[in-house]
N, C-alpha and C. Protein backbone atom coordinates (compact mmCIF):
# COMPACT_ATOMS: atom_id res chain seq x y z
N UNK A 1 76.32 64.23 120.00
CA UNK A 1 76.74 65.11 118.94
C UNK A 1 77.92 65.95 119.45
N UNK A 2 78.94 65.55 119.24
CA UNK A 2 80.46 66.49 119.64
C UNK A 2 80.58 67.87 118.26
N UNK A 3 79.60 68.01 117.65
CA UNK A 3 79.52 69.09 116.85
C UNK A 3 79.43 70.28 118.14
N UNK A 4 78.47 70.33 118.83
CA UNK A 4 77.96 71.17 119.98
C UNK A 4 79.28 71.67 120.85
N UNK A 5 79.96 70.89 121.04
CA UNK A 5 81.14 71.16 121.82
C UNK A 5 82.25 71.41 121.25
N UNK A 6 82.42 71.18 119.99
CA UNK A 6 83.39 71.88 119.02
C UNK A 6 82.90 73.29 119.07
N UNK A 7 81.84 73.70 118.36
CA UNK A 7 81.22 75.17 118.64
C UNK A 7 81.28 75.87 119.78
N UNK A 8 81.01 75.43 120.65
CA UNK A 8 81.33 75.79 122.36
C UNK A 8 82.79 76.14 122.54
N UNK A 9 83.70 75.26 122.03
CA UNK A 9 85.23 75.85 121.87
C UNK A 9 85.71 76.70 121.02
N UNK A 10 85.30 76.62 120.02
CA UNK A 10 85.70 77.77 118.87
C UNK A 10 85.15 78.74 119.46
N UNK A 11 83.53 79.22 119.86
CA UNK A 11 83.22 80.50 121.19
C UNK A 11 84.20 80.90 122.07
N UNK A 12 84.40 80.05 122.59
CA UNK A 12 85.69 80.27 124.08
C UNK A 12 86.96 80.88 123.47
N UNK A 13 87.72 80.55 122.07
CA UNK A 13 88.96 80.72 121.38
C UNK A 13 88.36 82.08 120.92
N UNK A 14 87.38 82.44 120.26
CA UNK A 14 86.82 83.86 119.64
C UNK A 14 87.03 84.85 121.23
N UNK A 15 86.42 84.44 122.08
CA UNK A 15 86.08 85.53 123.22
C UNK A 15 87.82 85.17 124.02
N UNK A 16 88.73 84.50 123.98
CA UNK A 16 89.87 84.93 124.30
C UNK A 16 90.47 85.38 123.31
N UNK A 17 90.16 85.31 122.18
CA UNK A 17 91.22 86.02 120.96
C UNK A 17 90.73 87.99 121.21
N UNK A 18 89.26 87.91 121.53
CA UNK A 18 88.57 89.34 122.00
C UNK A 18 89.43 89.84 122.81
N UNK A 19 89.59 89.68 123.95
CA UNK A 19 90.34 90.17 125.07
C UNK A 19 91.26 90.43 124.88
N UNK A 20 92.42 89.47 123.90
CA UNK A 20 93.98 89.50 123.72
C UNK A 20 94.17 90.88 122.49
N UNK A 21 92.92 91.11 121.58
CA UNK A 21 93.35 91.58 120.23
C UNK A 21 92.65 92.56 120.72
N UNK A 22 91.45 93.15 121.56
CA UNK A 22 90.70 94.04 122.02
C UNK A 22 90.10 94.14 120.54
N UNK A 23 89.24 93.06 120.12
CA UNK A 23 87.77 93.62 119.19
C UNK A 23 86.58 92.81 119.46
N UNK A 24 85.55 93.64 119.27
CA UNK A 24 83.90 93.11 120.27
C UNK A 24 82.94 92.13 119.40
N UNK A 25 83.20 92.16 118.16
CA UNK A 25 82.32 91.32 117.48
C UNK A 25 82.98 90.83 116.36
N UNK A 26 82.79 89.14 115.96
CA UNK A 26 83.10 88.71 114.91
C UNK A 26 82.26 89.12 113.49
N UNK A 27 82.59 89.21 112.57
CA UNK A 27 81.64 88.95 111.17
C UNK A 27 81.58 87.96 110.23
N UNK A 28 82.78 87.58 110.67
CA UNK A 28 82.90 86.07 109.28
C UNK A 28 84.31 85.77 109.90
N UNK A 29 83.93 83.83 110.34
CA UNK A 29 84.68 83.04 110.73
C UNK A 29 84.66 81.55 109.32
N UNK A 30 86.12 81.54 109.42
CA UNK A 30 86.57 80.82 108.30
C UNK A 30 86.90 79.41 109.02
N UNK A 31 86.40 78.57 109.05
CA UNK A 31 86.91 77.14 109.38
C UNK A 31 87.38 76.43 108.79
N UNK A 32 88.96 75.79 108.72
CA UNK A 32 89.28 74.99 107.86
C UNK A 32 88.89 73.53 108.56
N UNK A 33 88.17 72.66 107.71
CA UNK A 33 87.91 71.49 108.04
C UNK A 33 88.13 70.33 106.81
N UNK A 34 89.06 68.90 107.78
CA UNK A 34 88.99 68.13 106.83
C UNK A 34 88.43 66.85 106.52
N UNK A 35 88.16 66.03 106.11
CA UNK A 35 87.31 65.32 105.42
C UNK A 35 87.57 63.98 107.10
N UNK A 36 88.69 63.91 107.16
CA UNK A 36 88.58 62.77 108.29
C UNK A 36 88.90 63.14 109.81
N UNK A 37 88.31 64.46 110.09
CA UNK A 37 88.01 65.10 111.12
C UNK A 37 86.58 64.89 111.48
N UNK A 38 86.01 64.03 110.96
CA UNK A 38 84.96 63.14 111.47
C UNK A 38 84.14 64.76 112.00
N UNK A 39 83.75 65.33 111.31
CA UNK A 39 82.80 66.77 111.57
C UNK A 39 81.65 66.63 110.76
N UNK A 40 80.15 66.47 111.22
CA UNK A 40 79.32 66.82 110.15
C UNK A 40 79.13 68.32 109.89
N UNK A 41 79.29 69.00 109.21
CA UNK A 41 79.61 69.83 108.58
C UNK A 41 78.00 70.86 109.05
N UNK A 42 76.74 70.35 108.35
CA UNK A 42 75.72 70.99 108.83
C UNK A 42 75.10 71.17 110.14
N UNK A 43 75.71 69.86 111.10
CA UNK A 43 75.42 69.54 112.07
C UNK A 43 76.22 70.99 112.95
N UNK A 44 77.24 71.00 112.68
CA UNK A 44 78.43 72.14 113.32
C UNK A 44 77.65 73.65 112.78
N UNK A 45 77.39 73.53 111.72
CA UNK A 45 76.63 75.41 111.51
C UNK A 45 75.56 75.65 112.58
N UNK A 46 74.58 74.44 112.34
CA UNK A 46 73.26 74.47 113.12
C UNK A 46 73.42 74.80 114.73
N UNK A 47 74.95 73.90 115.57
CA UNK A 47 75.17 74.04 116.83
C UNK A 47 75.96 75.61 116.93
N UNK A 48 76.58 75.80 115.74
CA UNK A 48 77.58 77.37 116.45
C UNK A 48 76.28 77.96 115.86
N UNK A 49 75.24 78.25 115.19
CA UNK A 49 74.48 79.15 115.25
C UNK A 49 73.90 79.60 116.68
N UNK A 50 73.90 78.11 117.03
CA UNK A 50 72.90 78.31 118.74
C UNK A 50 73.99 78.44 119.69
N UNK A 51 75.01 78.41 119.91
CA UNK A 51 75.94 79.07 121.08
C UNK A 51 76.57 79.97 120.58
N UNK A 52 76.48 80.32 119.51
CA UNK A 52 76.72 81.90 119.49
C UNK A 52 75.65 82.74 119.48
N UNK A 53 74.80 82.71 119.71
CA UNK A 53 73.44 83.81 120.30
C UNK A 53 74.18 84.32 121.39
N UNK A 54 73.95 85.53 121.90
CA UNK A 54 74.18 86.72 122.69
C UNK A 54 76.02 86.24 123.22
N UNK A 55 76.48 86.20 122.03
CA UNK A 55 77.83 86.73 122.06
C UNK A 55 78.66 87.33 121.49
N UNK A 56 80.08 87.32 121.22
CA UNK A 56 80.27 88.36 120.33
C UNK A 56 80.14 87.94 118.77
N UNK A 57 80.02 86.37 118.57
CA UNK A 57 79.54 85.77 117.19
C UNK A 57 78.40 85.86 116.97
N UNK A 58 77.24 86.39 117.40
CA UNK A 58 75.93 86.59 117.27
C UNK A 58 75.97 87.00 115.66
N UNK A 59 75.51 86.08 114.51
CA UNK A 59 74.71 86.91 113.47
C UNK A 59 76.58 86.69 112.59
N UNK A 60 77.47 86.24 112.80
CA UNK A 60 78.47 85.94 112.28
C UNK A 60 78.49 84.54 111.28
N UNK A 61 78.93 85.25 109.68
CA UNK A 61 79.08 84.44 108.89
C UNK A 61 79.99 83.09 108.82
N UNK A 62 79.59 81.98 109.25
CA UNK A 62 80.33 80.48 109.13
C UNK A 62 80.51 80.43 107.63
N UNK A 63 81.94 80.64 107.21
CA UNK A 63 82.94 80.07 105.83
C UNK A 63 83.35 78.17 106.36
N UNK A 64 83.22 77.51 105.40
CA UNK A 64 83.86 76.69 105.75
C UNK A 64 84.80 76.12 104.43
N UNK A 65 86.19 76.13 105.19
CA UNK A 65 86.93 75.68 104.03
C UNK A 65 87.45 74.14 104.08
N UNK A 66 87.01 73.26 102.87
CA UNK A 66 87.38 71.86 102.93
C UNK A 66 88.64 71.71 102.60
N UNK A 67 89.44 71.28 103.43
CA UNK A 67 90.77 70.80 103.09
C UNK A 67 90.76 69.60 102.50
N UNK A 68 91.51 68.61 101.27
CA UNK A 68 91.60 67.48 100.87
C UNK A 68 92.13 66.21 101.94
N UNK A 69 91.86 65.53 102.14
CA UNK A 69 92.31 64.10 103.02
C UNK A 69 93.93 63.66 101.71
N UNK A 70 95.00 63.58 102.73
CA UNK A 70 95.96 62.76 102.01
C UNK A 70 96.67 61.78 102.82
N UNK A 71 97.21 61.24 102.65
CA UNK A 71 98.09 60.23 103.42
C UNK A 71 99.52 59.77 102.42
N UNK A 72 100.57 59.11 103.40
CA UNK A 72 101.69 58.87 102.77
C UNK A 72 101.59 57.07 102.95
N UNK A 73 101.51 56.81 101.58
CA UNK A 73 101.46 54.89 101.75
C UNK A 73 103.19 54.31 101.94
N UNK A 74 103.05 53.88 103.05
CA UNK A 74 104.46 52.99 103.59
C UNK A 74 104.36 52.08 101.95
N UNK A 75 103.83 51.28 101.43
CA UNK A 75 103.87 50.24 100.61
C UNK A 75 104.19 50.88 99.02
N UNK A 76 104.02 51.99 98.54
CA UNK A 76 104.20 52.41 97.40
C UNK A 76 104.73 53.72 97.53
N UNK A 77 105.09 54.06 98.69
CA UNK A 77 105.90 55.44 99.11
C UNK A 77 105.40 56.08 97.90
N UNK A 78 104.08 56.35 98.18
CA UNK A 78 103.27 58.07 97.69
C UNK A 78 102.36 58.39 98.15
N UNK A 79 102.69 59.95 97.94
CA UNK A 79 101.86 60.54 98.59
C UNK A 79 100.00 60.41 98.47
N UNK A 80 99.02 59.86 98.35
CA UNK A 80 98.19 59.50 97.95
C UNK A 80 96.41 60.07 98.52
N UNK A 81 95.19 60.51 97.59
CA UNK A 81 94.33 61.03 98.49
C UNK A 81 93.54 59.71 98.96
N UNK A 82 93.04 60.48 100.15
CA UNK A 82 92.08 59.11 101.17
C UNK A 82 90.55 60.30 101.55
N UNK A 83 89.54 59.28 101.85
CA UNK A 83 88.67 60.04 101.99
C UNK A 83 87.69 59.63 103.72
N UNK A 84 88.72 58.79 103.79
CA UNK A 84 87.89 57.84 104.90
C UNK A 84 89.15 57.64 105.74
N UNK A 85 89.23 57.23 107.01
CA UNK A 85 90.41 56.88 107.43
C UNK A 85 90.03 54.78 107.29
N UNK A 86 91.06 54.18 107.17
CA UNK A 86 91.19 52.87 107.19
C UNK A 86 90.96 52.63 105.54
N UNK A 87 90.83 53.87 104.89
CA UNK A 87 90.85 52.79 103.16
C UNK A 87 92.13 52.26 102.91
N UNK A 88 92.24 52.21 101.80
CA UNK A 88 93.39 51.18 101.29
C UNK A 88 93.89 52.51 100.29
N UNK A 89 95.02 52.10 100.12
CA UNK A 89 95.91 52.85 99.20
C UNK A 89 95.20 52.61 97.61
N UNK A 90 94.83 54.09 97.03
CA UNK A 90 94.31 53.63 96.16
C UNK A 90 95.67 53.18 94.78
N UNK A 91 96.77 53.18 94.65
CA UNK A 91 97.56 52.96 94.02
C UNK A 91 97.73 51.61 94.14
N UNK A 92 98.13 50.85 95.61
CA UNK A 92 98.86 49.76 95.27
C UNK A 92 97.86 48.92 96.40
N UNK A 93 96.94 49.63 97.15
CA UNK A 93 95.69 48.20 98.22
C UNK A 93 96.66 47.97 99.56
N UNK A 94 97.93 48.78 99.70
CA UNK A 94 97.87 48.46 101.14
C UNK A 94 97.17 49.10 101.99
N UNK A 95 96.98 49.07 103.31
CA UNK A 95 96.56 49.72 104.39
C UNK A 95 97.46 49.99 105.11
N UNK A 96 98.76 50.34 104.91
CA UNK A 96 99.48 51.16 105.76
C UNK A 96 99.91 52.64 105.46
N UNK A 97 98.88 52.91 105.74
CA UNK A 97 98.91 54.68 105.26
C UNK A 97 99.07 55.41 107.17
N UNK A 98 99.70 56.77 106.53
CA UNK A 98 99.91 57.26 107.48
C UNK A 98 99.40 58.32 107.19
N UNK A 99 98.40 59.42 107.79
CA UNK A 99 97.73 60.43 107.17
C UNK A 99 98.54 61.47 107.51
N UNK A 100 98.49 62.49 106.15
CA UNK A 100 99.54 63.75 106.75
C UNK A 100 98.74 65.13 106.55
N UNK A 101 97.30 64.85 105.81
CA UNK A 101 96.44 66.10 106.28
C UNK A 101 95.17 65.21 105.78
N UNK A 102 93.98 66.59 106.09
CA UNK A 102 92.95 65.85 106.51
C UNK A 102 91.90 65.79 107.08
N UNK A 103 92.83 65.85 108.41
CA UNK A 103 92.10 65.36 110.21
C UNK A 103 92.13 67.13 110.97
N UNK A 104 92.18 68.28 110.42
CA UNK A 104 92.20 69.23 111.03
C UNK A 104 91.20 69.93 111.28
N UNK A 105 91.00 70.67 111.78
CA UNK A 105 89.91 71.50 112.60
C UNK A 105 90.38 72.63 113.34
N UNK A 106 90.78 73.86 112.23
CA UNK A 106 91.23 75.26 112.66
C UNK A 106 90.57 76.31 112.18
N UNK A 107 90.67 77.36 113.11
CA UNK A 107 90.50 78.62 112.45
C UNK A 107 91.34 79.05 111.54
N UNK A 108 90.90 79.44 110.67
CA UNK A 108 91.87 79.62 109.26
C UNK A 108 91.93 81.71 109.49
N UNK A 109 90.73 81.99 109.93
CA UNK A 109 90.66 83.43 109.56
C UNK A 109 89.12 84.04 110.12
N UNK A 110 89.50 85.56 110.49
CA UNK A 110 88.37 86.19 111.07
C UNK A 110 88.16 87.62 110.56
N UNK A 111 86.96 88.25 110.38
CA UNK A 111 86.80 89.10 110.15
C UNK A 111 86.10 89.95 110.87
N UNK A 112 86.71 90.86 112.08
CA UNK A 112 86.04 91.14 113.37
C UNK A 112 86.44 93.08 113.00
N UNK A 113 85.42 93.36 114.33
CA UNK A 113 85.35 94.72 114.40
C UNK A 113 85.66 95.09 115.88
């Protein structure tokens, strides 16, 4: 489960953003996540619930914001949505898509004290 170790890093990025911004506790962390960032979604609340115990995310609200999957099809040059990586262009059935969002996995926003 690489959910566990995503959470483990977003901890590490919170407690150096602490130090750099000087504030001690999060309250609500906003995750933007997208559809072919291969994240199970509940799997990731359940693991940052448990590595954030006795830190400064302890008891901190997980937002999660879904970004749409898109890609640009080489074969019908448009911009087009995908929900999977390797589908087919739903316009014209090629498979030469190039994805241009999607696949991300950021902090979007924090609400700390």
């Amino acid at each position: 489960m690489h959910e566990m170790s995503i959470a483990e890093g977003v901890i590490q990025v919170l407690e150096d953003q602490a130090r750099e911004q000087q504030f001690s506790r999060v309250k609500t962390l906003w995750l933007e996540i997208g559809p072919l960032a291969m994240i199970e979604v509940e799997a990731l609340r359940f693991c940052f619930d448990a590595v954030s115990r006795q830190t400064l995310a302890e008891g901190a609200k997980l937002e999660i914001i879904e970004t749409p999957g898109q890609a640009w099809c080489m074969g019908c040059s448009q911009t087009v949505p995908v929900t999977q990586r390797y589908d087919a262009c739903p316009q014209c059935g090629s498979y030469q898509l190039q994805v241009t969002s999607g696949d991300e996995l950021r902090i979007k926003e924090l609400e700390v004290v």
